[in-house]
C-alpha atoms as a PDB file:
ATOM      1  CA  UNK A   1     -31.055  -4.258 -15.504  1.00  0.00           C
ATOM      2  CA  UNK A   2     -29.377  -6.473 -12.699  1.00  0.00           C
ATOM      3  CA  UNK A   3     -28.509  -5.315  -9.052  1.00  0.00           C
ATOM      4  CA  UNK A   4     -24.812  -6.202  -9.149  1.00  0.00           C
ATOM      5  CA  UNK A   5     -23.155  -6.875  -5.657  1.00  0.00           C
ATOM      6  CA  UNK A   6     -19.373  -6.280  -5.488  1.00  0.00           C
ATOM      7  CA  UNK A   7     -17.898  -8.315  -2.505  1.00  0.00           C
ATOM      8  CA  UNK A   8     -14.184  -8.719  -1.672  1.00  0.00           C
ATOM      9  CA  UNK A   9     -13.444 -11.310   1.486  1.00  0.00           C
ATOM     10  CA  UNK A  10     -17.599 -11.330   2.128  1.00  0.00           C
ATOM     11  CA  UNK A  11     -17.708  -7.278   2.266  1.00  0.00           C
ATOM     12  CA  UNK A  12     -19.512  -5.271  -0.239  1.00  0.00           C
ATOM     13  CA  UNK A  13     -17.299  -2.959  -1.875  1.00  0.00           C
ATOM     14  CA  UNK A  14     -20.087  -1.675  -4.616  1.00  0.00           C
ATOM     15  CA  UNK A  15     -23.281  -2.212  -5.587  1.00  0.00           C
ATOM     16  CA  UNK A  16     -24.381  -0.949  -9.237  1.00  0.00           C
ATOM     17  CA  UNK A  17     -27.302  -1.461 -11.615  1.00  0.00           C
ATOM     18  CA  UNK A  18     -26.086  -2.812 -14.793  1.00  0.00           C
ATOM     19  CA  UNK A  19     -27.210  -3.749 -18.172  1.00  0.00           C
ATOM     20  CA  UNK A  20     -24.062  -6.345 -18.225  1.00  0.00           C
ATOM     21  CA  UNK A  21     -22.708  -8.447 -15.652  1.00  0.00           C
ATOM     22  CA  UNK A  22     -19.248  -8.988 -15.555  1.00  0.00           C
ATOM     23  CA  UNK A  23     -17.687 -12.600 -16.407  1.00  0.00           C
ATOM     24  CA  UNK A  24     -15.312 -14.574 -14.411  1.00  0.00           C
ATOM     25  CA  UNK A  25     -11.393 -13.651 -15.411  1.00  0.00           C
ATOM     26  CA  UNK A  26     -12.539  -9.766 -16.317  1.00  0.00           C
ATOM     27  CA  UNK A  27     -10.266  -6.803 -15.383  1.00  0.00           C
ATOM     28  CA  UNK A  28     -11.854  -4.181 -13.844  1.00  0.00           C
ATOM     29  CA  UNK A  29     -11.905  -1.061 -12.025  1.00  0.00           C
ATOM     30  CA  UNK A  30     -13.584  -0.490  -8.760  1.00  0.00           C
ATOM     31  CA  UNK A  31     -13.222   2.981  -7.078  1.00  0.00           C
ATOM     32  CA  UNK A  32      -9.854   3.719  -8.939  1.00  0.00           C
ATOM     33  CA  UNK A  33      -8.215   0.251  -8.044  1.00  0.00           C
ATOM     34  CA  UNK A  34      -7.650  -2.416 -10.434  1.00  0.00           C
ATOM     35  CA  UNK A  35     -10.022  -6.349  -9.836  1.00  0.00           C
ATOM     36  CA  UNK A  36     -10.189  -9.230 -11.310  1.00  0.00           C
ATOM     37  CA  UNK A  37     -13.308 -11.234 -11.145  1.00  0.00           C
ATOM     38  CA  UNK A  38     -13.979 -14.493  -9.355  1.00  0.00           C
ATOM     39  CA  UNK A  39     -17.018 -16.214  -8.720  1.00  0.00           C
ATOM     40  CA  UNK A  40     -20.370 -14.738 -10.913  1.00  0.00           C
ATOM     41  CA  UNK A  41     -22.936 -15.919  -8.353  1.00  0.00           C
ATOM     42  CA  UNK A  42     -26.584 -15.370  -9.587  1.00  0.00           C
ATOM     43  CA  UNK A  43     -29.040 -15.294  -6.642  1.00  0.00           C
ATOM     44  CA  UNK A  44     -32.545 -14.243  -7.652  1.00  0.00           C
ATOM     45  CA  UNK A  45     -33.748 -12.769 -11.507  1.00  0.00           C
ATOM     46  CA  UNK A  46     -31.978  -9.450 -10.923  1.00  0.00           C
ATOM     47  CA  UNK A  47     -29.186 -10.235  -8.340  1.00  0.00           C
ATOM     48  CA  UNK A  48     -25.791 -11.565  -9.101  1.00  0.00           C
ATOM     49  CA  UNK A  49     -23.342 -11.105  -6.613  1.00  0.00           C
ATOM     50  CA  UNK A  50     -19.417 -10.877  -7.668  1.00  0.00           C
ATOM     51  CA  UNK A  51     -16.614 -12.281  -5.548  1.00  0.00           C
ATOM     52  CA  UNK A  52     -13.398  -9.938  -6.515  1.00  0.00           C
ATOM     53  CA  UNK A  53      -9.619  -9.581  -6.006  1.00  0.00           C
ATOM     54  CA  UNK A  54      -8.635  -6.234  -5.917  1.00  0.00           C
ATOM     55  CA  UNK A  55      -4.598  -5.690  -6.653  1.00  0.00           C
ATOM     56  CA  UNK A  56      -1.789  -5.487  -3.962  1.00  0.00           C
ATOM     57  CA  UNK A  57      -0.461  -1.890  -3.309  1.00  0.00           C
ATOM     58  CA  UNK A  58       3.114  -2.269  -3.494  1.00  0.00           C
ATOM     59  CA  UNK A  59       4.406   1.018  -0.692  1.00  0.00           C
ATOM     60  CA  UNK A  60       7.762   2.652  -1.755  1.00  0.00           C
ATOM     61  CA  UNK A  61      10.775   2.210   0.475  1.00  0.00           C
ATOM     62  CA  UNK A  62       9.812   4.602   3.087  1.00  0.00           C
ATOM     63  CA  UNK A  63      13.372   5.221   4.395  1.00  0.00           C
ATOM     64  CA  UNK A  64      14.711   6.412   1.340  1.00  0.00           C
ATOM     65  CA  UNK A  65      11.749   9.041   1.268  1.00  0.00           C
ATOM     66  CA  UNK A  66      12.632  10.088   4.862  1.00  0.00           C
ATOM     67  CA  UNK A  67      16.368  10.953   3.757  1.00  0.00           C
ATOM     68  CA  UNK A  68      15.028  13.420   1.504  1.00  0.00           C
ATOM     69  CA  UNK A  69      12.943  15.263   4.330  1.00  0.00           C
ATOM     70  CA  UNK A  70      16.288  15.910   6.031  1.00  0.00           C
ATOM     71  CA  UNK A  71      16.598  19.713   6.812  1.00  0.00           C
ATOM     72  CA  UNK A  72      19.780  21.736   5.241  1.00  0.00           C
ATOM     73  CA  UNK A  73      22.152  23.428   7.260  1.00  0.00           C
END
């Protein structure tokens, strides 16, 4: 078992126990949000610390939603 360390810009985003660790170029999901892996950084026997990149959220044309919030008279 290895204490995985989840950082994105030097914050930890998760920290897991795993059986696996996770190789550089891997898709995966993080608290519902899609990564992609890094830097594999091994630091002691157990530790390995993973730099990630989690996907841009793209946010809907807001004014368009507002036009639809209009009230009917």
């Amino acid at each position: 078992m290895f204490a995985v360390h989840f950082h994105e810009n030097n914050t930890i985003v998760l920290t897991q126990a795993l059986r696996t660790i996770p190789a550089v170029d891997e898709d995966l999901k993080i608290k519902g949000r899609k990564c992609k892996v890094l830097d594999v950084t091994y630091n002691d026997n157990n530790h390995v610390h993973v730099q990630v990149e989690f996907e841009k959220i793209v946010e809907k044309n807001k004014a368009a939603l507002e036009l639809g919030k209009k009230k009917k008279r």
